[in-house]
Protein backbone atom coordinates (compact mmCIF):
# COMPACT_ATOMS: atom_id res chain seq x y z
CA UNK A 1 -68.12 -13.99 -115.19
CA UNK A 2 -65.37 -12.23 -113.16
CA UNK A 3 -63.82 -9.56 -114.16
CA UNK A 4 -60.45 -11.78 -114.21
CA UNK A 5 -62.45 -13.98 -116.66
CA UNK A 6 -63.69 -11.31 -118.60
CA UNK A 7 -60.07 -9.80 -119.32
CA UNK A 8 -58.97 -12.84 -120.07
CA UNK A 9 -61.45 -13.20 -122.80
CA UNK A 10 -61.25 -9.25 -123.85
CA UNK A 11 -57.48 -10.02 -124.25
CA UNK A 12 -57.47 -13.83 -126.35
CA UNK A 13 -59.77 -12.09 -128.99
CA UNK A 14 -57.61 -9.05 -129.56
CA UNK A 15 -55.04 -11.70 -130.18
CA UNK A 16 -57.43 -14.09 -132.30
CA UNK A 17 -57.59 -10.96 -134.46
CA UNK A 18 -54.18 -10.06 -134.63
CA UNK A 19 -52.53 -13.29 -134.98
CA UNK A 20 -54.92 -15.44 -136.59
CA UNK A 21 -54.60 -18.28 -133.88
CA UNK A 22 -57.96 -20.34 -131.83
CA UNK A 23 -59.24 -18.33 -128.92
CA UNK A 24 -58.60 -21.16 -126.85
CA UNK A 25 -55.02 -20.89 -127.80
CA UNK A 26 -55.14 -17.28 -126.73
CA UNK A 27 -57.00 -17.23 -124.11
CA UNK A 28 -54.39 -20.03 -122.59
CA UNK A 29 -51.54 -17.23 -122.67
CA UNK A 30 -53.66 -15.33 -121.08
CA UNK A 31 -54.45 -17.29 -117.80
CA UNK A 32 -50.66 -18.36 -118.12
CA UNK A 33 -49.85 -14.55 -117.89
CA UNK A 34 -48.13 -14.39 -120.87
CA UNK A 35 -50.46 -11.47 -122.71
CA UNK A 36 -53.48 -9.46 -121.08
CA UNK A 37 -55.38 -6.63 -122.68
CA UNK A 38 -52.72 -4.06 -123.04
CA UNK A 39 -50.25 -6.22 -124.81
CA UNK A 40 -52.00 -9.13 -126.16
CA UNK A 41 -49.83 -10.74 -128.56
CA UNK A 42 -46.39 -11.85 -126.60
CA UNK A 43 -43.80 -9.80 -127.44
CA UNK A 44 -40.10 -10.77 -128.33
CA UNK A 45 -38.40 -11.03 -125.50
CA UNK A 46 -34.63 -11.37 -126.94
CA UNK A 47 -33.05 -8.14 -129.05
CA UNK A 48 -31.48 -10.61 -131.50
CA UNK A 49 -34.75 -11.94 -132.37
CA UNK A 50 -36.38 -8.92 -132.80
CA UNK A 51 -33.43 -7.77 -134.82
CA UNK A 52 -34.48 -10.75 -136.83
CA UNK A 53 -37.65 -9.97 -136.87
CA UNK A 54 -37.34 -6.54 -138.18
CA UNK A 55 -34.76 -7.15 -140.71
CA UNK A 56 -37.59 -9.46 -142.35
CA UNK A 57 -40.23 -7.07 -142.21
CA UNK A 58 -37.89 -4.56 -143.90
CA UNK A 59 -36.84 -6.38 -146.49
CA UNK A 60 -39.73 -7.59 -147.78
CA UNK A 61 -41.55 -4.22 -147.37
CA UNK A 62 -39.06 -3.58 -149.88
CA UNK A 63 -39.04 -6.43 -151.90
CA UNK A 64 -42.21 -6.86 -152.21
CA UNK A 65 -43.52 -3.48 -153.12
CA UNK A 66 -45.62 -3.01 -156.13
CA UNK A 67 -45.77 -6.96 -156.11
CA UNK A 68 -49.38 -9.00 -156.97
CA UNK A 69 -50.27 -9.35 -153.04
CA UNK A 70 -52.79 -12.72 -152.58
CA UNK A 71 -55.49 -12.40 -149.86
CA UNK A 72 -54.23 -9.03 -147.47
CA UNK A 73 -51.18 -11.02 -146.85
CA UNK A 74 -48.64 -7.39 -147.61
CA UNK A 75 -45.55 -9.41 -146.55
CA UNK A 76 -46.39 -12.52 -147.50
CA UNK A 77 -47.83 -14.24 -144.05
CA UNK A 78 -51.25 -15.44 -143.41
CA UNK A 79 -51.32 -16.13 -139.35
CA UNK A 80 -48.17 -15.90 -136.97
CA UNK A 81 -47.48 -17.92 -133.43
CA UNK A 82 -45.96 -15.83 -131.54
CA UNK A 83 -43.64 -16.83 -128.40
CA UNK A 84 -41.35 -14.98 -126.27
CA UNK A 85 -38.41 -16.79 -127.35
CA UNK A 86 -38.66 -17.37 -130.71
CA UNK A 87 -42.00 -16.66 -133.70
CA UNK A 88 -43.56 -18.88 -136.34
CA UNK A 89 -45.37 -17.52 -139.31
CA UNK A 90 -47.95 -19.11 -142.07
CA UNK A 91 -46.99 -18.53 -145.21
CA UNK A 92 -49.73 -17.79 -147.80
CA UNK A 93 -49.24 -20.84 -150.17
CA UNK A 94 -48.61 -18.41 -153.60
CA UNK A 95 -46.52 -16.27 -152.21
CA UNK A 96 -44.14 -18.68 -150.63
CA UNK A 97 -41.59 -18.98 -152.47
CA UNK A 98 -41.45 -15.35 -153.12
CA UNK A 99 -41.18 -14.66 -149.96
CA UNK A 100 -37.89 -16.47 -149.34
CA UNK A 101 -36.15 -15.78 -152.27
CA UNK A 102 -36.50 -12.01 -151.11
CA UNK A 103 -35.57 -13.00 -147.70
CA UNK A 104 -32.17 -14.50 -148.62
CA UNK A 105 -28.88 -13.42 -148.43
CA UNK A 106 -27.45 -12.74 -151.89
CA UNK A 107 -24.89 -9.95 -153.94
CA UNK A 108 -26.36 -8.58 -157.05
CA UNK A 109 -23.63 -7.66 -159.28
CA UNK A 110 -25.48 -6.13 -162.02
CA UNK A 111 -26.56 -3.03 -159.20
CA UNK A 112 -24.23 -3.89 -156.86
CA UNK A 113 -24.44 -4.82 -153.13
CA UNK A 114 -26.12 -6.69 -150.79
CA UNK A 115 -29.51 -7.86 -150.78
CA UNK A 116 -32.03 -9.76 -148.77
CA UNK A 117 -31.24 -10.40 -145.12
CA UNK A 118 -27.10 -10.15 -144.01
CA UNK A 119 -27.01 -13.76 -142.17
CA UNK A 120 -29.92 -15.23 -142.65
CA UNK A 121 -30.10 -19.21 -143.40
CA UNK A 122 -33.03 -21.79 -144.31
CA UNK A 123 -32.53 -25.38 -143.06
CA UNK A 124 -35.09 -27.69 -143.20
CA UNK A 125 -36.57 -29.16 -139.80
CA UNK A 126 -38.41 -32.32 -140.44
CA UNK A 127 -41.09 -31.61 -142.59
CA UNK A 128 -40.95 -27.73 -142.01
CA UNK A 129 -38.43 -24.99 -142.42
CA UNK A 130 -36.80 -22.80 -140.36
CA UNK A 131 -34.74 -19.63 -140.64
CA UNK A 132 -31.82 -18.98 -138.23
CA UNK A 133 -29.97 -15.97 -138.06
CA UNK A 134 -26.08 -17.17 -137.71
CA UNK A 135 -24.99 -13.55 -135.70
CA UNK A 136 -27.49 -14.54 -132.66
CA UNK A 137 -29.12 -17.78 -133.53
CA UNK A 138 -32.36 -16.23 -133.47
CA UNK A 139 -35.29 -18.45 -135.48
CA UNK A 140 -38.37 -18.11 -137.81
CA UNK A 141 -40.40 -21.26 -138.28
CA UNK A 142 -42.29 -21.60 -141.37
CA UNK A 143 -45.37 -23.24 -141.76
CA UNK A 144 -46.85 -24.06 -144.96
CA UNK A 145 -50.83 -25.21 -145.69
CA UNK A 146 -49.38 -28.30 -147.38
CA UNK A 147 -47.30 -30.21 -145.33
CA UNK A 148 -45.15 -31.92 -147.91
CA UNK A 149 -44.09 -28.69 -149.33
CA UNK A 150 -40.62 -28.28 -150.43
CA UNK A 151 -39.45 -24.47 -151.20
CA UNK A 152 -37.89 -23.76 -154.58
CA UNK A 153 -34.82 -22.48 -153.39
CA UNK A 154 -32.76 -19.36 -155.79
CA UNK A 155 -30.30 -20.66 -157.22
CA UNK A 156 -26.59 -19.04 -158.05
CA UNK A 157 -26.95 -16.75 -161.78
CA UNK A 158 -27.94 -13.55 -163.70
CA UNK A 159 -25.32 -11.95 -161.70
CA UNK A 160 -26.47 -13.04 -157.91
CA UNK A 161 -24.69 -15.28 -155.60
CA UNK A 162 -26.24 -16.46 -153.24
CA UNK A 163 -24.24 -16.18 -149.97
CA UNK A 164 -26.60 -18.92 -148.01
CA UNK A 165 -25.57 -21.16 -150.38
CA UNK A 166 -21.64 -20.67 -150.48
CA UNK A 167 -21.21 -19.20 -147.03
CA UNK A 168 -23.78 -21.86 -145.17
CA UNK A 169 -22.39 -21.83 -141.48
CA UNK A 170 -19.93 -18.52 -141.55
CA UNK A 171 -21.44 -14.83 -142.27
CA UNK A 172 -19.69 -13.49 -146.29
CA UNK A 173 -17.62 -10.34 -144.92
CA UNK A 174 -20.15 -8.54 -146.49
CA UNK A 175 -22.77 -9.88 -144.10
CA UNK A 176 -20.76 -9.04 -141.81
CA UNK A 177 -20.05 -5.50 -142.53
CA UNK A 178 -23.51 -4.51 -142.77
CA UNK A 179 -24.37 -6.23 -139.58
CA UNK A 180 -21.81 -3.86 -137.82
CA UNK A 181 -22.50 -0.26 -140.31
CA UNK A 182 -26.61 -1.10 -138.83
CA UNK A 183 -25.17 -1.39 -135.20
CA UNK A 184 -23.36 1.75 -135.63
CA UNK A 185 -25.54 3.77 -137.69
CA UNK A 186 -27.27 6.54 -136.73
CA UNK A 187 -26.58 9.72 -134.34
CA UNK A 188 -29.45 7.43 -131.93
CA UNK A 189 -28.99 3.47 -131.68
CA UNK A 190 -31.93 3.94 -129.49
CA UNK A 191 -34.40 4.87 -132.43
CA UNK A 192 -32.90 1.61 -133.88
CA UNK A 193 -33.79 -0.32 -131.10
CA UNK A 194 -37.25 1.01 -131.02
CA UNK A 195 -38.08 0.07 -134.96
CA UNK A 196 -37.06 -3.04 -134.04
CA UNK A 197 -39.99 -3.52 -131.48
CA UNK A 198 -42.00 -1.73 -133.92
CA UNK A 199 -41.28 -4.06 -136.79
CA UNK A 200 -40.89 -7.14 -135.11
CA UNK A 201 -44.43 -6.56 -133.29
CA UNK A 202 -45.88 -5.77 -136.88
CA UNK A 203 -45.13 -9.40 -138.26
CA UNK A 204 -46.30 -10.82 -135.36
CA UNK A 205 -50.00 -8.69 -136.19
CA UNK A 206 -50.44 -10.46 -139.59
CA UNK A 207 -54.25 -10.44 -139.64
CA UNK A 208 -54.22 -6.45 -139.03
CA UNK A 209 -52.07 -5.55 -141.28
CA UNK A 210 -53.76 -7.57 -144.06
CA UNK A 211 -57.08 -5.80 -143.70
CA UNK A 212 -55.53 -2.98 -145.43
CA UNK A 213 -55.13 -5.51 -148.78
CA UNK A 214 -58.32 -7.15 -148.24
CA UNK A 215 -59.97 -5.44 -150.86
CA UNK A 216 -57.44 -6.22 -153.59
CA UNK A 217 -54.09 -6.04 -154.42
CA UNK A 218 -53.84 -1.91 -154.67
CA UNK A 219 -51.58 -1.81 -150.62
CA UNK A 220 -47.82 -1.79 -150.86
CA UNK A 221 -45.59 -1.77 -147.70
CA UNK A 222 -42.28 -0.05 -148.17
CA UNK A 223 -39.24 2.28 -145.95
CA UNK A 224 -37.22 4.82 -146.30
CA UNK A 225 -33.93 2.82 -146.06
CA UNK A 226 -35.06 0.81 -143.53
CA UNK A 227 -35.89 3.19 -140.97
CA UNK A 228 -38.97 3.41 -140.78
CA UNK A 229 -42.57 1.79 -141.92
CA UNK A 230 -44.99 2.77 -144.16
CA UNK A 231 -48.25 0.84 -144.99
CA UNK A 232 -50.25 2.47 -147.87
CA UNK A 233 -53.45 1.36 -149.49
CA UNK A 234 -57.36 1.96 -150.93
CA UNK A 235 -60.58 1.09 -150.42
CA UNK A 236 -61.13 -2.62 -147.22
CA UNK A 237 -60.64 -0.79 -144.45
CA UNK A 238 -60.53 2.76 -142.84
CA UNK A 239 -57.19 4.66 -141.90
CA UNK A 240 -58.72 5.54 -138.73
CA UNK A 241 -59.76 2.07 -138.42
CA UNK A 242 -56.92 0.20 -138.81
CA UNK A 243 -54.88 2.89 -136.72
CA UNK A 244 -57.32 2.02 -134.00
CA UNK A 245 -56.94 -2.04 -134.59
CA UNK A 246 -53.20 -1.95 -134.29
CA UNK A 247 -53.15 0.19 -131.12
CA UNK A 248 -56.09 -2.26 -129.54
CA UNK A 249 -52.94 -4.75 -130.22
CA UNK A 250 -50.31 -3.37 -128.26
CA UNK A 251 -48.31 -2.05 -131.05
CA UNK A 252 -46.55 1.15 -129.75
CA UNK A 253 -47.24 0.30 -125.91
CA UNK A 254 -43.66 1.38 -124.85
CA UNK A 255 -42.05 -1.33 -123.39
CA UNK A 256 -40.38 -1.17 -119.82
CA UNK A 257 -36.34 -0.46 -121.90
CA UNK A 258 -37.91 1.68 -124.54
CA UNK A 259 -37.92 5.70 -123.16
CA UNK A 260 -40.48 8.23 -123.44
CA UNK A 261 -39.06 10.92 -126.37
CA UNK A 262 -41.24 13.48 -128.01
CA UNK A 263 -41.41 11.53 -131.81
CA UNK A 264 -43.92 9.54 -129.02
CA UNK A 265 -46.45 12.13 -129.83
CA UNK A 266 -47.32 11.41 -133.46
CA UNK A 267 -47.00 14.20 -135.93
CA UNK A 268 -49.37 13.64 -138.66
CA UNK A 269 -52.78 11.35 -138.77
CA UNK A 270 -51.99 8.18 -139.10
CA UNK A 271 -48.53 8.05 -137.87
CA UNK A 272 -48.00 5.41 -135.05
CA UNK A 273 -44.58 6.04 -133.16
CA UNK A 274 -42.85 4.99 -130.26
CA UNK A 275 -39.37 6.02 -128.61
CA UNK A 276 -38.40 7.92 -131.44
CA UNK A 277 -39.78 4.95 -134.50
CA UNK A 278 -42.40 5.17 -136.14
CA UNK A 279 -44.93 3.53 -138.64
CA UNK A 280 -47.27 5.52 -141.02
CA UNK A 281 -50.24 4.51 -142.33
CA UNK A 282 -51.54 6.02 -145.95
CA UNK A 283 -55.31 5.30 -147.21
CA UNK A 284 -55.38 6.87 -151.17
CA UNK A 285 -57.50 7.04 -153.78
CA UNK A 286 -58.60 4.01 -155.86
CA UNK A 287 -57.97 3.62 -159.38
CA UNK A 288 -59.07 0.20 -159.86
CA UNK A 289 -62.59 1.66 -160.77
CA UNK A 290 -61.52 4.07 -163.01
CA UNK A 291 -59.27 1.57 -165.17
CA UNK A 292 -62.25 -1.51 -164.88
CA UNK A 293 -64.56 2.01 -166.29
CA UNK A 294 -61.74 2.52 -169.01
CA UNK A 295 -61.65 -1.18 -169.96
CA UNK A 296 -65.21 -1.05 -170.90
């Protein structure tokens, strides 16, 4: 085998394992060019759709923290298909519906603002579904195990409105407002920029990042406002371990428009950052052992 050969091969399994897809599929991309072993899931090539991209993995890092998790899958996705242009992502089949009811666009009166992601929309494409971002037209296929499923879509009530449904092809001026405050925010829109690769290569890494939850449900993924990433869980796999698997992927190779700051160099174990963003990642204790011991 030639050493050509070889990194093509070295390169589709990193992305088997990090995407979930058939080596053949991988290894394709590869001897197309598209990923080799440095970076070898494809990357999102477009700052609107990583903008998408991120603003998912935020909110439901968020939304679905201290949630029943099913099967590793911390933000609800089982395998992702990653392109240059665009992304599509497996949902895991009883979390679906969770998933996009977090996802949505909605104002909670009861606590007041805006929840869910400002200008996102679901439309249905055949037999699939798809969500498009109306500020860049950026898009998010869905794929579900069962091909005849049908979402069960949040309705208006208990104080939400749901601003997909009454604003479907025009962003609510609240949308819109916090769409512009995330553009401006921030003494560094460059740190921005860089969480977005971060994030945006994270859901496109599904399989590594459910090995933390493989064990059981005890793995949350949460931020501090949205700024950052933090993965924390017990017992599966090793912090060391999974820090390892995720930089194997690619995750915080800088790209070519991202520049070299000093957050590069991580400050504590377990902290993966890049041009000034960063993602931690927090192994504790387990207490599942100690409550199954109290049960008895």
């Amino acid at each position: 085998m030639s050493r050509r050969t070889d990194n093509h091969h070295r390169a589709a399994s990193l992305c088997r394992a990090a995407t979930g897809q058939p080596h053949r599929t991988c290894l394709g991309w590869a001897e197309a060019g598209l990923i080799d072993y440095r970076q070898p899931v494809p990357d999102a090539d477009d700052g609107g759709q990583r903008l998408l991209e991120s603003l998912m993995v935020a909110e439901l890092a968020d939304g679905l923290r201290e949630s029943e998790l099913r099967d590793g899958a911390l933000l609800g996705f089982t395998s992702a298909r990653p392109a240059r242009t665009g992304l599509a992502l497996g949902l895991h089949p009883d979390m679906a519906d969770r998933v996009l009811a977090t996802l949505l666009p909605r104002i909670d009166e009861p606590y007041g603002g805006l929840r869910g992601v400002p200008g996102l929309r679901v439309v249905p494409a055949g037999r699939s579904w798809v969500l498009i971002h109306l500020r860049s037209r950026a898009a998010v296929h869905l794929v579900h195990p069962d091909p005849d499923w049908r979402p069960a879509l949040p309705e208006h009530g208990d104080g939400l409105t749901q601003l997909w449904r009454s604003n479907r092809h025009r962003l609510h001026p609240d949308e819109a407002a916090d769409l512009r405050e995330r553009a401006g925010a921030g003494a560094d829109p460059g740190s921005a920029a860089a969480q977005d690769w971060l994030n945006s290569r994270l859901l496109r890494r599904p399989r590594l990042l459910g090995a933390a939850g493989a064990a059981h449900g005890s793995a949350n993924v949460y931020t501090h406002g949205g700024g950052d990433l933090v993965v924390e869980w017990c017992c599966a796999v090793e912090r060391d371990e999974l820090e390892r698997r995720l930089r194997r992927s690619g995750l915080a190779q800088p790209p070519g428009r991202i520049a070299a700051r000093l957050r590069d160099q991580p400050w504590f174990p377990g902290e993966i950052a890049m041009g000034g963003a960063f993602i931690t990642l927090r192994r504790g204790p387990c207490y599942a052992a100690t409550a199954e011991a109290g049960v008895r």
